[in-house]
C-alpha atoms as a PDB file:
ATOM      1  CA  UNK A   1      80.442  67.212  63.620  1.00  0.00           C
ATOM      2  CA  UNK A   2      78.440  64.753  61.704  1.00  0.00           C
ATOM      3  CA  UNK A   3      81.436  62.101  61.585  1.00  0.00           C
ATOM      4  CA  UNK A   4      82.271  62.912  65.312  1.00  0.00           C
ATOM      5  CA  UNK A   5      78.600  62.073  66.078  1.00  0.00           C
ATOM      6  CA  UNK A   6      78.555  59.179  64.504  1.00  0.00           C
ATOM      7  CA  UNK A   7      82.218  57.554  65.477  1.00  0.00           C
ATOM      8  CA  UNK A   8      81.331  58.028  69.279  1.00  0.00           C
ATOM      9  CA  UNK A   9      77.827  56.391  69.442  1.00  0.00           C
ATOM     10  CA  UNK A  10      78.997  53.645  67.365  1.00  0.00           C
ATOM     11  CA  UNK A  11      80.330  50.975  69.979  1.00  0.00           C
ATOM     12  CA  UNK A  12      79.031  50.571  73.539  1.00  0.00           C
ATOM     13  CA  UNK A  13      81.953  51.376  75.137  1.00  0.00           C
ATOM     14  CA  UNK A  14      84.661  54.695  74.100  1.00  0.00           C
ATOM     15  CA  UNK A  15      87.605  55.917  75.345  1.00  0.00           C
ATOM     16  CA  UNK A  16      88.407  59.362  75.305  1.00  0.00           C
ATOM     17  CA  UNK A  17      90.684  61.853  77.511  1.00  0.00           C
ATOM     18  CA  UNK A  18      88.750  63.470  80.678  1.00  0.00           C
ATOM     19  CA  UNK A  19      88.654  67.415  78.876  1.00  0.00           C
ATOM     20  CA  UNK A  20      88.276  67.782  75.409  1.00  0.00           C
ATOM     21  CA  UNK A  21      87.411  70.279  73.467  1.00  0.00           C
ATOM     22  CA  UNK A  22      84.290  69.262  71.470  1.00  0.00           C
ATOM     23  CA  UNK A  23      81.337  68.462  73.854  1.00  0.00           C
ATOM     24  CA  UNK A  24      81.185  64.809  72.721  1.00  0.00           C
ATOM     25  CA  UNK A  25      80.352  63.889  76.924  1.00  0.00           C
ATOM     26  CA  UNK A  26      77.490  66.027  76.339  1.00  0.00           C
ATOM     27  CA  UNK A  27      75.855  63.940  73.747  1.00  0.00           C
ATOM     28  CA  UNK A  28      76.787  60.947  75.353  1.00  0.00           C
ATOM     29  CA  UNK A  29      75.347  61.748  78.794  1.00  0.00           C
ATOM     30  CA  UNK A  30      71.408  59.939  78.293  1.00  0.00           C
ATOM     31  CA  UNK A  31      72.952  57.518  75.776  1.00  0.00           C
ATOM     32  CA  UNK A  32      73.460  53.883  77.091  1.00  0.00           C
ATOM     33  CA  UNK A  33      77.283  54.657  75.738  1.00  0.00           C
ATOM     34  CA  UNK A  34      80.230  53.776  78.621  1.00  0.00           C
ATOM     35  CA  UNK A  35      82.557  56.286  78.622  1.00  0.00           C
ATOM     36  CA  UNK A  36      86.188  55.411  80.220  1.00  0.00           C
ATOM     37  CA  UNK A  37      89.055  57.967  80.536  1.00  0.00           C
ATOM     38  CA  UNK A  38      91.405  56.759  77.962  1.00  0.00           C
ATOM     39  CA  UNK A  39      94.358  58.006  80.436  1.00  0.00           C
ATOM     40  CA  UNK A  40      93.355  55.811  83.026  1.00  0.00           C
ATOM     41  CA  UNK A  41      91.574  53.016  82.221  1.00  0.00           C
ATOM     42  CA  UNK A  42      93.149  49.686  80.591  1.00  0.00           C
ATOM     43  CA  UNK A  43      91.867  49.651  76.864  1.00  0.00           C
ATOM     44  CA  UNK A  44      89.449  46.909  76.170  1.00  0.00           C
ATOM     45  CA  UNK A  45      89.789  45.038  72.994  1.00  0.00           C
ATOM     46  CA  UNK A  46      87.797  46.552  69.930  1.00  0.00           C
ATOM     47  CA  UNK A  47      86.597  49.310  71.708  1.00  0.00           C
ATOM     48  CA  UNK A  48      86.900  52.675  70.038  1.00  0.00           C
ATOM     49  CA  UNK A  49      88.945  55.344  71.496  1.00  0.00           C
ATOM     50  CA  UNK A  50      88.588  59.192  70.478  1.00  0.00           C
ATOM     51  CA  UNK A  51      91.855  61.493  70.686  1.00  0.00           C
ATOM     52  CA  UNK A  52      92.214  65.874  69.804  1.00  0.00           C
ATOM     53  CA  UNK A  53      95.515  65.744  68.863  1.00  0.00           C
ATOM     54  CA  UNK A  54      97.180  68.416  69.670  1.00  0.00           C
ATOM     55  CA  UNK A  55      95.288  68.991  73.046  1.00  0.00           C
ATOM     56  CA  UNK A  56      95.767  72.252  75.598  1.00  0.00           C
ATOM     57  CA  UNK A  57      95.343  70.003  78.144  1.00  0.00           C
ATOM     58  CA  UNK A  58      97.527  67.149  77.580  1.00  0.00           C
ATOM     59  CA  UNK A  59     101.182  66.210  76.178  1.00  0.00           C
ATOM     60  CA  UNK A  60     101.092  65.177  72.649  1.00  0.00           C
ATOM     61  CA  UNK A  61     103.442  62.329  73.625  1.00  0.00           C
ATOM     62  CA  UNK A  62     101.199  61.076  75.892  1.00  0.00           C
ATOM     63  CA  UNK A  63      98.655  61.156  73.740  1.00  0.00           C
ATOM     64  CA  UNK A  64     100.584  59.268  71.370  1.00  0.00           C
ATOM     65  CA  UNK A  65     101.694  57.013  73.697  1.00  0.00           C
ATOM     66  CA  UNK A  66      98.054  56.628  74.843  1.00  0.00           C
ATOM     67  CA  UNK A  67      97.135  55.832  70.828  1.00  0.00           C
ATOM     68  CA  UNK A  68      99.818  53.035  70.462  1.00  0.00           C
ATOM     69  CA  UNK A  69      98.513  51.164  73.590  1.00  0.00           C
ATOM     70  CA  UNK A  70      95.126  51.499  72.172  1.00  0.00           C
ATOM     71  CA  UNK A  71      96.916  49.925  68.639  1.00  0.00           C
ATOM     72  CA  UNK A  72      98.083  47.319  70.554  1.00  0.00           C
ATOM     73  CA  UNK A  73      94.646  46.198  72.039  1.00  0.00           C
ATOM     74  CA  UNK A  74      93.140  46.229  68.816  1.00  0.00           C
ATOM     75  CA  UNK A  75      90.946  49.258  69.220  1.00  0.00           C
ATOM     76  CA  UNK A  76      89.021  51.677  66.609  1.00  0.00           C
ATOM     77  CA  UNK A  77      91.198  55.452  67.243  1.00  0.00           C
ATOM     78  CA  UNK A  78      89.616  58.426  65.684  1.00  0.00           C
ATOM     79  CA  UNK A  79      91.690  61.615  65.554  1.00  0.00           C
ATOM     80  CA  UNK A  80      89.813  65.065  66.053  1.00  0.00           C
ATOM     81  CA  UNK A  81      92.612  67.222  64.347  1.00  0.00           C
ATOM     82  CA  UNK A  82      90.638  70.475  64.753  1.00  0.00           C
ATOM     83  CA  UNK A  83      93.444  71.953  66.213  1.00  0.00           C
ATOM     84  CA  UNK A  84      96.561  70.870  64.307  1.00  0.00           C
ATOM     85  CA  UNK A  85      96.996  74.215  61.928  1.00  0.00           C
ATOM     86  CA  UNK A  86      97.544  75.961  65.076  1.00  0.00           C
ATOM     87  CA  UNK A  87      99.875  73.736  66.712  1.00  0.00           C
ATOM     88  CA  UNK A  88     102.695  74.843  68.439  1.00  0.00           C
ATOM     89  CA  UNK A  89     105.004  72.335  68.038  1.00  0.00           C
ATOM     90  CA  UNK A  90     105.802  69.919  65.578  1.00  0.00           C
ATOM     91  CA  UNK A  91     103.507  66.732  64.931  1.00  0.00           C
ATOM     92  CA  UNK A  92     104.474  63.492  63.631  1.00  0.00           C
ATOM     93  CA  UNK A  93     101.217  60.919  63.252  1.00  0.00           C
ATOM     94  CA  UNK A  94     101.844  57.196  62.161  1.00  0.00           C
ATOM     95  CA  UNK A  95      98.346  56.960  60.639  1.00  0.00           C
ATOM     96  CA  UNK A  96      98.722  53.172  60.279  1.00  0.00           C
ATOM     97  CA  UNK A  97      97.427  53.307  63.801  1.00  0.00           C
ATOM     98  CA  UNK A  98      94.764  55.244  62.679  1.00  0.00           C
ATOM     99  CA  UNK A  99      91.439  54.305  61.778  1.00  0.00           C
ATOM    100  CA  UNK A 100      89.651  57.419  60.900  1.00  0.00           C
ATOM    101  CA  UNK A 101      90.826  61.192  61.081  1.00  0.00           C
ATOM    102  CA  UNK A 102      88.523  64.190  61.320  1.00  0.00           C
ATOM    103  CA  UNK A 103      89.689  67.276  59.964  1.00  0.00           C
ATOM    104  CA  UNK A 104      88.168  70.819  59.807  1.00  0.00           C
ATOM    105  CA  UNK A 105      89.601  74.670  59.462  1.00  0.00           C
ATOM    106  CA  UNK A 106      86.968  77.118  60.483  1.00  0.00           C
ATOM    107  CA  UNK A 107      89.008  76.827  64.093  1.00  0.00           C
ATOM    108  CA  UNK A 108      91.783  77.783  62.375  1.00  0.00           C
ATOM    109  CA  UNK A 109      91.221  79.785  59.090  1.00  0.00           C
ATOM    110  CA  UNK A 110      88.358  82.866  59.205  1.00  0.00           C
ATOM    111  CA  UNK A 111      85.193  80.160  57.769  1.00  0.00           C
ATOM    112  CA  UNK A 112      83.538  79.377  61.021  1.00  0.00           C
ATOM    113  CA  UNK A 113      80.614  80.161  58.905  1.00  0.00           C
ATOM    114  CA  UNK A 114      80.693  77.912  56.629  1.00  0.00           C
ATOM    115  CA  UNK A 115      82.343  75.072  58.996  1.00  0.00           C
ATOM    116  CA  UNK A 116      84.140  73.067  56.199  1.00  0.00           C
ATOM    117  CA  UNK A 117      85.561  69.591  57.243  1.00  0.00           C
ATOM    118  CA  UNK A 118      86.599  66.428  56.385  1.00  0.00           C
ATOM    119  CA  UNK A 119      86.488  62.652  57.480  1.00  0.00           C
ATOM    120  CA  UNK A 120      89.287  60.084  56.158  1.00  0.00           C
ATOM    121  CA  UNK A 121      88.494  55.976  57.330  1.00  0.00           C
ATOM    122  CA  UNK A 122      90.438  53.535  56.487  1.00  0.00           C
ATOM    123  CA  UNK A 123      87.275  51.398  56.471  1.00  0.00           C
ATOM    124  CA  UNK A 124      83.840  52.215  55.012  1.00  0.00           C
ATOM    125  CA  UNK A 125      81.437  53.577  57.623  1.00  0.00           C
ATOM    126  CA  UNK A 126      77.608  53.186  56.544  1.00  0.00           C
ATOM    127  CA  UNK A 127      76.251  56.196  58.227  1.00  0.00           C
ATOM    128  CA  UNK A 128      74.099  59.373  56.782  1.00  0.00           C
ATOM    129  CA  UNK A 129      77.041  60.661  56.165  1.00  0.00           C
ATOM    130  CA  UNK A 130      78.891  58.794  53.852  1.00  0.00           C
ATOM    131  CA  UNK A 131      75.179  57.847  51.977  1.00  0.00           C
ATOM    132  CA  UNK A 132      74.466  61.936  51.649  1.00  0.00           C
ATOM    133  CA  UNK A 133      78.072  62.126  50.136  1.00  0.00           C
ATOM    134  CA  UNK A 134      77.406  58.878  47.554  1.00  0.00           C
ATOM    135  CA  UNK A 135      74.019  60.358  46.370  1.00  0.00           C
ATOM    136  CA  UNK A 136      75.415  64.273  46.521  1.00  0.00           C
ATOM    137  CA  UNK A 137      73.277  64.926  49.275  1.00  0.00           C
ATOM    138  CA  UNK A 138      75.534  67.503  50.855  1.00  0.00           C
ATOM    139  CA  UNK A 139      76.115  71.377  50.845  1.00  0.00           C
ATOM    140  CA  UNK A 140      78.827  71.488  48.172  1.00  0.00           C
ATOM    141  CA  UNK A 141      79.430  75.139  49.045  1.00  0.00           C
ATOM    142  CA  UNK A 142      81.954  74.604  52.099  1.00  0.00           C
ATOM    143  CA  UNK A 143      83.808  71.617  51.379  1.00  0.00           C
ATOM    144  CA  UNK A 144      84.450  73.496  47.940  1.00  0.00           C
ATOM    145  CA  UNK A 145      84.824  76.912  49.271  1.00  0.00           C
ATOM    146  CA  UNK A 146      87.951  74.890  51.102  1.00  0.00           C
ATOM    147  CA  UNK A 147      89.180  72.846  48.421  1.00  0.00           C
ATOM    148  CA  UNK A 148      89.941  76.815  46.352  1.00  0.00           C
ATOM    149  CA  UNK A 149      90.967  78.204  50.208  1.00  0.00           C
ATOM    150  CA  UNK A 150      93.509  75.286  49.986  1.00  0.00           C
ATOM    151  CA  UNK A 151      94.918  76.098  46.690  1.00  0.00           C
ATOM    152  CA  UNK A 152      95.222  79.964  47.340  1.00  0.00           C
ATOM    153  CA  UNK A 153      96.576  80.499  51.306  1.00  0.00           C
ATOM    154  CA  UNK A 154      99.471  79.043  52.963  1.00  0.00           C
ATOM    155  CA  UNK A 155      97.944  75.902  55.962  1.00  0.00           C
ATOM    156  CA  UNK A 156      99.997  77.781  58.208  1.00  0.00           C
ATOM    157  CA  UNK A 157      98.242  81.790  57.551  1.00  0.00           C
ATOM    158  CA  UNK A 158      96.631  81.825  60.749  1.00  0.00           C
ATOM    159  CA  UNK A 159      99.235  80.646  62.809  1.00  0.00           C
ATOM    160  CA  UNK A 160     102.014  82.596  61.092  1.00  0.00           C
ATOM    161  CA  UNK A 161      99.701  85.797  61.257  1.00  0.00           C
ATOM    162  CA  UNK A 162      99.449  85.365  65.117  1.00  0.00           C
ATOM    163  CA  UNK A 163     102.223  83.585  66.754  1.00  0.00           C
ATOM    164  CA  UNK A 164     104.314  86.414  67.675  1.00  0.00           C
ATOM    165  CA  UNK A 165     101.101  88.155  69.185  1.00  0.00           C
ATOM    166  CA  UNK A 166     101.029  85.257  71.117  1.00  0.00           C
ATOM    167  CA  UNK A 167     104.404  85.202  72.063  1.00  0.00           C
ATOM    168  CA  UNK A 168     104.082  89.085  73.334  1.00  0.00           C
ATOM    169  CA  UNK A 169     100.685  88.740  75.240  1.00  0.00           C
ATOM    170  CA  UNK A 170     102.240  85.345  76.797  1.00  0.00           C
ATOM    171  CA  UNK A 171     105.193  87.712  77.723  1.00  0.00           C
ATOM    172  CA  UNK A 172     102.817  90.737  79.080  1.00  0.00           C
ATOM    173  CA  UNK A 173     100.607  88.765  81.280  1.00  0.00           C
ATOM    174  CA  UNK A 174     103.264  85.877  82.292  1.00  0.00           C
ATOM    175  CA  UNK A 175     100.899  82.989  80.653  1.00  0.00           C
ATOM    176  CA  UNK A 176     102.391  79.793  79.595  1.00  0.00           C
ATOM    177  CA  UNK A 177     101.774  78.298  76.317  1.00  0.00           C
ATOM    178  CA  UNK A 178      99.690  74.899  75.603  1.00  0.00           C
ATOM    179  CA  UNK A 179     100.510  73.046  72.887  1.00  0.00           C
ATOM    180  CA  UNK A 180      97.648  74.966  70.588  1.00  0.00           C
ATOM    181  CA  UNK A 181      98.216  78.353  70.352  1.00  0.00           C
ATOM    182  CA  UNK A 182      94.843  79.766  71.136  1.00  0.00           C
ATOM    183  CA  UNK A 183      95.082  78.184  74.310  1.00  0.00           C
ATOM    184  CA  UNK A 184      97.196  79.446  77.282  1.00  0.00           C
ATOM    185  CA  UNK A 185      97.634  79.103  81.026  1.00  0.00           C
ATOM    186  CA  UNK A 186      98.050  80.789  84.344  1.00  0.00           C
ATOM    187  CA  UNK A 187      99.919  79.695  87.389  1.00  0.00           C
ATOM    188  CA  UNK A 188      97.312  81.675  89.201  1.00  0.00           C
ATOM    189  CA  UNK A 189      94.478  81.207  87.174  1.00  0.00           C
ATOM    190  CA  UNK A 190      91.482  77.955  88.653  1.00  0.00           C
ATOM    191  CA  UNK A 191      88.859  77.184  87.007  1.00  0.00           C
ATOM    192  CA  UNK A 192      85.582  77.995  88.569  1.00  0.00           C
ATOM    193  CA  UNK A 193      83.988  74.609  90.256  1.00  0.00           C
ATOM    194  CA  UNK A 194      80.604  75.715  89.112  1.00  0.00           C
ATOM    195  CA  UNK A 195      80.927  74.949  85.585  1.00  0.00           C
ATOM    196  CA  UNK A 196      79.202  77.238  84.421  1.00  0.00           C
ATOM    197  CA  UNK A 197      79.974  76.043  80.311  1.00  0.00           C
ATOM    198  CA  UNK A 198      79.894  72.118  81.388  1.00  0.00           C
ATOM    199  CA  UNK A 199      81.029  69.968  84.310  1.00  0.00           C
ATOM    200  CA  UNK A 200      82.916  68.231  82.193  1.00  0.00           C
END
């Protein structure tokens, strides 16, 4: 959260797809941040550009697509990869495109508790973050409790445990699968226009 936080209020101007997850419009709503739909809007040069990856709402192709464009202009891309333990397909990412990568399991192992996660940059980023970290600053207890989670159950538990229940409640209630699997659709199914959770 802390990294996410800090990545999108650090340039005046972000990208980032129209519905995401993580309620990073939210924060940025009374902030003097632009905020352009990285689908479709032409990326300006060093701006930096926020992607989930996988997404229920959009083709990870296009999103990849999406991040090479945003290579090519010279932008800062941040992955959320909250999601990608519970993928349903494959994922291949060139992380030379990347410039920093947030990573986290409670989503997708039983911690949301504890709410372990991780930031890689290829750069240094001088925020509270990465100054709590240097002067050990930080709850140790969940980036450690997932350091011995990661040495004792397979990444893929969760989504090995539940795919087929997936599969049969997809086939029960004629829903379509998203590219995550806790996330499914219905040919039937509108959102409410109230927005009740957010109007984004």
């Amino acid at each position: 959260t802390e990294s996410l936080h800090s990545f999108i209020q650090s340039s005046s101007v972000i990208y980032m797809p129209e519905k995401m997850y993580y309620h990073n419009k939210e924060i940025l709503q009374d902030k003097k941040i632009q905020v352009r739909n990285a689908f479709n809007e032409k990326f300006e040069k060093g701006s930096n550009v926020l992607f989930e990856l996988p997404s229920p709402w959009y083709q990870t192709e296009d999103i990849q697509n999406k991040i090479k464009e945003a290579h090519d202009a010279d932008c800062n891309i941040a992955l959320d990869l909250t999601w990608l333990p519970v993928s349903n397909l494959p994922i291949h990412i060139d992380l030379e495109m990347i410039d920093q990568v947030f990573f986290s399991m409670n989503k997708c192992w039983p911690l949301t508790a504890l709410r372990p996660a991780l930031r890689w940059s290829k750069q240094r980023i001088n925020d509270s973050q990465t100054f709590d970290n240097e002067f050990g600053m930080y709850s140790k207890i969940p980036v450690n409790m997932l350091m011995v989670l990661i040495d004792n159950i397979d990444f893929d538990y969760t989504f090995d445990l539940y795919a087929n229940k997936v599969d049969e409640l997809c086939d029960k209630f004629q829903l379509e699968k998203t590219h995550v699997l806790w996330f499914t659709k219905h040919r039937n199914f509108i959102h409410d226009a109230n927005n009740y959770i957010s109007h984004y």
